[in-house]
PDB file of N, CA and C in Angstrom:
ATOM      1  N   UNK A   1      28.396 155.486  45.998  1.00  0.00           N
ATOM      2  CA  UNK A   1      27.119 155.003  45.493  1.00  0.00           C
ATOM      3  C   UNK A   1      26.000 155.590  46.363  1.00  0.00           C
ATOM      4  N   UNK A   2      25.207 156.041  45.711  1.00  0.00           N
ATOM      5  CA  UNK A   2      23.869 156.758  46.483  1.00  0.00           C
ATOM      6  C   UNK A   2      23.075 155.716  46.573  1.00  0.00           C
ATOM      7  N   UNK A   3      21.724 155.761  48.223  1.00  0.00           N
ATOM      8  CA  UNK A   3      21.081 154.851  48.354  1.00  0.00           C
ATOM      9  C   UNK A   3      19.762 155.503  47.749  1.00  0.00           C
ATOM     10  N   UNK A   4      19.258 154.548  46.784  1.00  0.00           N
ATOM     11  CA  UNK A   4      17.568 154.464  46.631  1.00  0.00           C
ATOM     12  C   UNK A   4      16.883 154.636  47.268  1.00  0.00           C
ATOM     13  N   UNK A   5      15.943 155.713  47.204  1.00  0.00           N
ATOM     14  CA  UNK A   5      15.059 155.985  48.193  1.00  0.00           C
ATOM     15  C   UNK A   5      13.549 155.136  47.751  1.00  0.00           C
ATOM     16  N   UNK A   6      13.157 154.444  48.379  1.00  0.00           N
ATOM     17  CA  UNK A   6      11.758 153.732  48.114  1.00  0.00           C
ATOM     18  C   UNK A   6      11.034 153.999  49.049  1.00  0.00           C
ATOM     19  N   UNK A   7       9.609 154.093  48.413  1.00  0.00           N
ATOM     20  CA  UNK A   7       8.188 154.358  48.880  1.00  0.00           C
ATOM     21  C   UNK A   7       7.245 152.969  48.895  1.00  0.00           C
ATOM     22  N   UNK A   8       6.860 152.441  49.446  1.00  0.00           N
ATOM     23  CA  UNK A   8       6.140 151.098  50.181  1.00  0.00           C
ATOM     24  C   UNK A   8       4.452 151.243  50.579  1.00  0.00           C
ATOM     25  N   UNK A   9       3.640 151.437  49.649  1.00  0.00           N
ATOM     26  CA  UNK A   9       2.697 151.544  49.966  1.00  0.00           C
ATOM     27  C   UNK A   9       1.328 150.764  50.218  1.00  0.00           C
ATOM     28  N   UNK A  10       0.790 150.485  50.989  1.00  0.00           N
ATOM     29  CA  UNK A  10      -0.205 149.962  51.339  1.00  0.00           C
ATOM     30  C   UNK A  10       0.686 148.815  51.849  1.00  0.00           C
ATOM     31  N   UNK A  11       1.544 148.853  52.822  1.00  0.00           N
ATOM     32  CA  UNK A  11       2.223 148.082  53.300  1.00  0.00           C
ATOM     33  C   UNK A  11       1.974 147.004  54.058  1.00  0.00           C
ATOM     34  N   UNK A  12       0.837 147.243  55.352  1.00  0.00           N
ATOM     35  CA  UNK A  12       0.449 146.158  56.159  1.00  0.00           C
ATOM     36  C   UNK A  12       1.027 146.139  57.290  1.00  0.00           C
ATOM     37  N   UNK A  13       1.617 144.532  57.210  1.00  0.00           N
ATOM     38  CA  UNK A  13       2.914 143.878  58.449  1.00  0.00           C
ATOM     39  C   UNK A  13       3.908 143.773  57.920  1.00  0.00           C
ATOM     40  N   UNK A  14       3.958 144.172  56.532  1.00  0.00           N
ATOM     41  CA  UNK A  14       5.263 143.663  55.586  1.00  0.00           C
ATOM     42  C   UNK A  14       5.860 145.267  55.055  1.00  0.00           C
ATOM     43  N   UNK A  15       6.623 145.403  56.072  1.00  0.00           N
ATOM     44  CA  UNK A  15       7.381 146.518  55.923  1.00  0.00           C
ATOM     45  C   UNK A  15       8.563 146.444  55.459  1.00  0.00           C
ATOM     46  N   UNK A  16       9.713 147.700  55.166  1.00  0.00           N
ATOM     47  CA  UNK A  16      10.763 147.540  55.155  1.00  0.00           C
ATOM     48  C   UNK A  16      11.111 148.661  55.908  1.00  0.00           C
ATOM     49  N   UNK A  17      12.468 148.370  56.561  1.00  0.00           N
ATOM     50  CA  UNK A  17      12.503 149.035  57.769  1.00  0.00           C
ATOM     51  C   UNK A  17      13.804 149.744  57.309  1.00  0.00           C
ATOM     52  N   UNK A  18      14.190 149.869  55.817  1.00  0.00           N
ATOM     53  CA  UNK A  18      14.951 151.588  55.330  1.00  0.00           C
ATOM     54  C   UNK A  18      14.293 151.822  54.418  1.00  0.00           C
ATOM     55  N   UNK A  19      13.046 151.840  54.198  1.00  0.00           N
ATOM     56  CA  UNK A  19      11.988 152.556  53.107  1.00  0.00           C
ATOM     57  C   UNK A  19      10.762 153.375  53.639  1.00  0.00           C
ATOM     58  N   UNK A  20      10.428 154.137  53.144  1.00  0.00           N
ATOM     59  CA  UNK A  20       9.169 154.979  53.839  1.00  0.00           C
ATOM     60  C   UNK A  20       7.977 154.428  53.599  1.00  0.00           C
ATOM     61  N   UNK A  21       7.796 153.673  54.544  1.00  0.00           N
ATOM     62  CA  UNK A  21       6.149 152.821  54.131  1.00  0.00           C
ATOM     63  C   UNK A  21       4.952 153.837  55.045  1.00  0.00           C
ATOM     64  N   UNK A  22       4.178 153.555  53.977  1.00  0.00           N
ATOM     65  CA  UNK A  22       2.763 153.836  54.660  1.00  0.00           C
ATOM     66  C   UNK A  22       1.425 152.672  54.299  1.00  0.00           C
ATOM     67  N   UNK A  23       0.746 153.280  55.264  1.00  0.00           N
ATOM     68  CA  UNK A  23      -0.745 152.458  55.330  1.00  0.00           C
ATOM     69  C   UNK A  23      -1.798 153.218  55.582  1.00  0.00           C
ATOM     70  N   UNK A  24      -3.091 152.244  55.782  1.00  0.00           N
ATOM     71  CA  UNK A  24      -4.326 152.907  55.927  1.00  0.00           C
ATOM     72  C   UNK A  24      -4.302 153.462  57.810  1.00  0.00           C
ATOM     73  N   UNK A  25      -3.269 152.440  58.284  1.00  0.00           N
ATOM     74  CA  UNK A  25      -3.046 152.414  59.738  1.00  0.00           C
ATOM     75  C   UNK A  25      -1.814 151.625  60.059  1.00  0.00           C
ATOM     76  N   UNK A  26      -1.421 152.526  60.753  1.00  0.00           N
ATOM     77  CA  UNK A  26      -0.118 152.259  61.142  1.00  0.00           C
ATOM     78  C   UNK A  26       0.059 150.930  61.852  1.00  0.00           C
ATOM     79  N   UNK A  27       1.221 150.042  61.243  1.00  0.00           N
ATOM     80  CA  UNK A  27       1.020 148.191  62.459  1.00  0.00           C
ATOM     81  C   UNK A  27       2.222 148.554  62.753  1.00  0.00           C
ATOM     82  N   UNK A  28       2.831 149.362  63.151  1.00  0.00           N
ATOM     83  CA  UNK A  28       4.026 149.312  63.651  1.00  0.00           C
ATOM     84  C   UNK A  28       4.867 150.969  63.391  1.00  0.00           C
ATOM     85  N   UNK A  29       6.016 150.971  64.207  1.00  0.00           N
ATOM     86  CA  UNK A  29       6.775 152.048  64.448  1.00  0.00           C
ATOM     87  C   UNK A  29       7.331 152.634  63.036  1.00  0.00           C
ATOM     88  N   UNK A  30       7.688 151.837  62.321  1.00  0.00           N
ATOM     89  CA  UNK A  30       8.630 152.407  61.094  1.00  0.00           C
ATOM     90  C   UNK A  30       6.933 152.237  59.305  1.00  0.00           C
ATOM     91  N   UNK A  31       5.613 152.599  60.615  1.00  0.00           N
ATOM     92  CA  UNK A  31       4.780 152.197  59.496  1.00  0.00           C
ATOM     93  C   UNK A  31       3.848 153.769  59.307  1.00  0.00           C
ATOM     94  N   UNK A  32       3.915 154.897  58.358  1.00  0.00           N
ATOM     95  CA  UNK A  32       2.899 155.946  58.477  1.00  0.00           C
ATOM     96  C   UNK A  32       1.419 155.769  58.438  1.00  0.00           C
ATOM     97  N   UNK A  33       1.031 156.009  59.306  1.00  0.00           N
ATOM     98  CA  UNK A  33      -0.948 156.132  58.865  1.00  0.00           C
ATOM     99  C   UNK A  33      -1.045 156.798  57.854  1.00  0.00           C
ATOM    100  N   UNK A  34      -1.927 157.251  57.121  1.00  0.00           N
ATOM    101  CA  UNK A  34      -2.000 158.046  55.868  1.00  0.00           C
ATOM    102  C   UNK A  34      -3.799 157.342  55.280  1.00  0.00           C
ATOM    103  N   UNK A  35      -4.279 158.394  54.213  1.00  0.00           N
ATOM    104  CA  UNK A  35      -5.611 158.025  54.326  1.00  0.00           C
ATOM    105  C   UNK A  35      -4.977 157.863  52.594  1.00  0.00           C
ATOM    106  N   UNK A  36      -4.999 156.586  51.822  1.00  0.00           N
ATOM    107  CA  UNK A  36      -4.033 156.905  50.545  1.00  0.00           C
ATOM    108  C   UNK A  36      -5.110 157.004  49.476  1.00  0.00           C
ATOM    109  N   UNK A  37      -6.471 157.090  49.728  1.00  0.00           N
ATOM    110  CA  UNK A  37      -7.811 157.495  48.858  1.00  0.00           C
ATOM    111  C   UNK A  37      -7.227 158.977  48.587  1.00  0.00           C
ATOM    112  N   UNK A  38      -6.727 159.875  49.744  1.00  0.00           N
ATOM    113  CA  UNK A  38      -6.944 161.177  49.722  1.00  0.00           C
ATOM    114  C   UNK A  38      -5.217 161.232  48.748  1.00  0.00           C
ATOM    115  N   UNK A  39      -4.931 160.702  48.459  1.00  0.00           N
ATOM    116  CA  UNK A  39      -3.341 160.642  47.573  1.00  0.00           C
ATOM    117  C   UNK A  39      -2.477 160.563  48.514  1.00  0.00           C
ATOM    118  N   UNK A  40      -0.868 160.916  48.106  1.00  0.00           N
ATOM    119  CA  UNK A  40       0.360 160.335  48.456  1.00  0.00           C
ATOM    120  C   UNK A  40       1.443 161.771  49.542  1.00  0.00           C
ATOM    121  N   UNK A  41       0.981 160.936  50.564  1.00  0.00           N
ATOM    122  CA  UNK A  41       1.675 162.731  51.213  1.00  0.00           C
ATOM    123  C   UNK A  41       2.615 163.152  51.136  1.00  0.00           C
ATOM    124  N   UNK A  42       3.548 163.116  50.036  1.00  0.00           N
ATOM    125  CA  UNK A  42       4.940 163.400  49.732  1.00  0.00           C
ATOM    126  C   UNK A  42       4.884 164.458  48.250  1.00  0.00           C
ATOM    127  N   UNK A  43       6.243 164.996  48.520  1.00  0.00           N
ATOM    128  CA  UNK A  43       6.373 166.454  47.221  1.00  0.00           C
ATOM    129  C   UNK A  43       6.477 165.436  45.863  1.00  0.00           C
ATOM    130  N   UNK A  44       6.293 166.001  44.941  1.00  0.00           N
ATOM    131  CA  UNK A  44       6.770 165.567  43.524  1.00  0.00           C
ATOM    132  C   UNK A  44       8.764 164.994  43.489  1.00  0.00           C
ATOM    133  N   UNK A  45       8.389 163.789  42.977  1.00  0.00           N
ATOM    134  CA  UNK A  45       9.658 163.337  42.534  1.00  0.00           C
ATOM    135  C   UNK A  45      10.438 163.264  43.453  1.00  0.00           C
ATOM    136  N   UNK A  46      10.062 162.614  45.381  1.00  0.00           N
ATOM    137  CA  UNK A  46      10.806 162.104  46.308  1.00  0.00           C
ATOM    138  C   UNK A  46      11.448 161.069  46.220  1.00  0.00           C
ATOM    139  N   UNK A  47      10.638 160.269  45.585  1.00  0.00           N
ATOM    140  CA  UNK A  47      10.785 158.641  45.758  1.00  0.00           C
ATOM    141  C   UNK A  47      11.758 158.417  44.518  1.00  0.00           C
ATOM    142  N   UNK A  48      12.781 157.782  44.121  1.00  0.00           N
ATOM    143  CA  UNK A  48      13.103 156.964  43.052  1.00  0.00           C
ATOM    144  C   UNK A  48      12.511 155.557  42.458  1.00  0.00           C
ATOM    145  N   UNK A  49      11.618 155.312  43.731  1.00  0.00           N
ATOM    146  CA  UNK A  49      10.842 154.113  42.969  1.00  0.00           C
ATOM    147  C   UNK A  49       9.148 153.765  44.018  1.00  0.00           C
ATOM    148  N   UNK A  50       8.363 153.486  44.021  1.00  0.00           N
ATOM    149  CA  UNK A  50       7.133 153.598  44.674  1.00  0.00           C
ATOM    150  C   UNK A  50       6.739 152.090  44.756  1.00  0.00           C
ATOM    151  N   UNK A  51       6.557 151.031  45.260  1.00  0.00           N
ATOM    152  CA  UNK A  51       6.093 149.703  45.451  1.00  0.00           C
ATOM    153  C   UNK A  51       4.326 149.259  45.930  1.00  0.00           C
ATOM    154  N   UNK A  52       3.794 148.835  45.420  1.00  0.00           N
ATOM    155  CA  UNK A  52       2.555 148.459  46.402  1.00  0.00           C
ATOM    156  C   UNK A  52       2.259 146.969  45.296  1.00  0.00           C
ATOM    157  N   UNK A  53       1.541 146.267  46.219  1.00  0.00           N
ATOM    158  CA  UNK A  53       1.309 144.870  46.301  1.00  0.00           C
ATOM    159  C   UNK A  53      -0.124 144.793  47.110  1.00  0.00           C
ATOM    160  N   UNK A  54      -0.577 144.098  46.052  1.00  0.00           N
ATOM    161  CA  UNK A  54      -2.059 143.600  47.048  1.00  0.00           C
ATOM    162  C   UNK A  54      -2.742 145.256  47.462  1.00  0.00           C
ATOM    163  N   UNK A  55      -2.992 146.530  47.161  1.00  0.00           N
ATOM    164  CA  UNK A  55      -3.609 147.420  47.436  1.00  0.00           C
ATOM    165  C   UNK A  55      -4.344 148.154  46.571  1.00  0.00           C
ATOM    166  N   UNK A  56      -3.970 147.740  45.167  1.00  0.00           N
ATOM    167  CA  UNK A  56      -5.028 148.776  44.302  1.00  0.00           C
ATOM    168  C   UNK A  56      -6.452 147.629  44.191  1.00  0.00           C
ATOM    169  N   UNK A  57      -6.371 146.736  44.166  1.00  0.00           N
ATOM    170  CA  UNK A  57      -8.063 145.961  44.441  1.00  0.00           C
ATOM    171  C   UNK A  57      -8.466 146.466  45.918  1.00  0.00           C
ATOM    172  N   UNK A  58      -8.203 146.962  46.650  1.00  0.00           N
ATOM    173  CA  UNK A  58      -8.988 147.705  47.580  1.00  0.00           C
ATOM    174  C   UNK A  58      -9.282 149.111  47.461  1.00  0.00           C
ATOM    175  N   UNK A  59      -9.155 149.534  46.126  1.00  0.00           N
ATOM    176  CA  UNK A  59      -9.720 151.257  46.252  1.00  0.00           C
ATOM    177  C   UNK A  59     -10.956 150.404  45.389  1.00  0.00           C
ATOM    178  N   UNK A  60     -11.601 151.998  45.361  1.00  0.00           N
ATOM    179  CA  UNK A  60     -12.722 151.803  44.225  1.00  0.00           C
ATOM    180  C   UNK A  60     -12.245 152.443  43.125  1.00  0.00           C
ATOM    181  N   UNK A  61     -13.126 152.232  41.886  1.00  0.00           N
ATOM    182  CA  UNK A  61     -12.731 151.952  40.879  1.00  0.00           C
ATOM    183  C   UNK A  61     -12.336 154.002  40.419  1.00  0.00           C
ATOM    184  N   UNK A  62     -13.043 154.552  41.241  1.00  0.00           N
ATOM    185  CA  UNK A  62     -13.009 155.858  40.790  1.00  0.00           C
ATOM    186  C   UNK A  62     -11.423 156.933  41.098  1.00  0.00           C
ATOM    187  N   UNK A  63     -11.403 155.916  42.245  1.00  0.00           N
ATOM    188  CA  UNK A  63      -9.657 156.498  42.980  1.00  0.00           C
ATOM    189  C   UNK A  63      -8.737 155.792  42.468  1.00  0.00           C
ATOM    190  N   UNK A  64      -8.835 154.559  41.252  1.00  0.00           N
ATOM    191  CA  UNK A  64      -7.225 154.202  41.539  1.00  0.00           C
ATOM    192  C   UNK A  64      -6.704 154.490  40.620  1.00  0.00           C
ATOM    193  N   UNK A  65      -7.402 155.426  39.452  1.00  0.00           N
ATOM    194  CA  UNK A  65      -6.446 156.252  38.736  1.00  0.00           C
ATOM    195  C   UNK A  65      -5.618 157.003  39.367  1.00  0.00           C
ATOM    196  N   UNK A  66      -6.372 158.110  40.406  1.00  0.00           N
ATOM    197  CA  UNK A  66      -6.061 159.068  41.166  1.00  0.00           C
ATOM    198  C   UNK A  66      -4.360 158.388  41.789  1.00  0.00           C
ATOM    199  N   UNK A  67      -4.694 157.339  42.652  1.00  0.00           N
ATOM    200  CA  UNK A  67      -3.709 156.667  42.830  1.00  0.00           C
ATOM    201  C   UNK A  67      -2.278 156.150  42.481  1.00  0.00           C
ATOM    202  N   UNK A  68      -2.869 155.698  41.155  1.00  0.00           N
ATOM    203  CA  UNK A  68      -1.679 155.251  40.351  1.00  0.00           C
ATOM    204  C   UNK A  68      -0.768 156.983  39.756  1.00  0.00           C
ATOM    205  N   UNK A  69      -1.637 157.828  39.740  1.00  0.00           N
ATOM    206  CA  UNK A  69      -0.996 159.016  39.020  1.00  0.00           C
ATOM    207  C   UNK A  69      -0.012 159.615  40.232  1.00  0.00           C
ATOM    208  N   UNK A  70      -1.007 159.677  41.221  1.00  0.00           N
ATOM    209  CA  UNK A  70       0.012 159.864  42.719  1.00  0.00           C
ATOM    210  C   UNK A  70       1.513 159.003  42.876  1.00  0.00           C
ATOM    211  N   UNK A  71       1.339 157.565  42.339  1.00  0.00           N
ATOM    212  CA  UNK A  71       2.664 156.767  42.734  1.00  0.00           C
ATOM    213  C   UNK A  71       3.518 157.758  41.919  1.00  0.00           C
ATOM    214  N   UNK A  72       3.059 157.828  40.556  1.00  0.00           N
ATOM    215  CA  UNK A  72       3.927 158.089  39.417  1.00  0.00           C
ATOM    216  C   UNK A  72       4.755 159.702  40.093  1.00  0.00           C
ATOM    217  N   UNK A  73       3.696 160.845  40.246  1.00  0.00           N
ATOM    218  CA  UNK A  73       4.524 162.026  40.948  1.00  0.00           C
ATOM    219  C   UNK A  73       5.427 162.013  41.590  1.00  0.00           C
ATOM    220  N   UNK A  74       5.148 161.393  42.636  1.00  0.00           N
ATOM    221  CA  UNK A  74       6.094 161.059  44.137  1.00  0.00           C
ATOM    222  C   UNK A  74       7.271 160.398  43.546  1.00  0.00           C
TER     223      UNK A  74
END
């Protein structure tokens, strides 16, 4: 059985610590900084699945298409 690779974004303090999370700033060791206005720093079609909670009401309204199209690539 192959493991799922998941992407965790706009993570916080609420990480998972076998998934590739990122943030606006890193709260911890297993957490990437990343600026996620500027999109998703990963190639096309890494992730098998992309998560975020509580982070698209903090873009503006002009990036979170940009955003959401980024989860979808990755």
């Amino acid at each position: 059985m192959s493991k799922v690779n998941y992407l965790y974004l706009g993570c916080g303090f609420t990480f998972h610590k076998d998934w590739t999370n990122v943030d606006f700033v890193s709260t911890g060791e297993n957490v990437q900084a990343y600026n996620l206005l500027a999109g998703v720093p990963f190639q096309n079609n890494q992730f098998d699945a992309v998560y975020h909670s509580h982070v698209l009401e903090h873009f503006p309204k002009d990036k979170a298409v940009l955003f959401i199209k980024e989860c979808y690539r990755v």
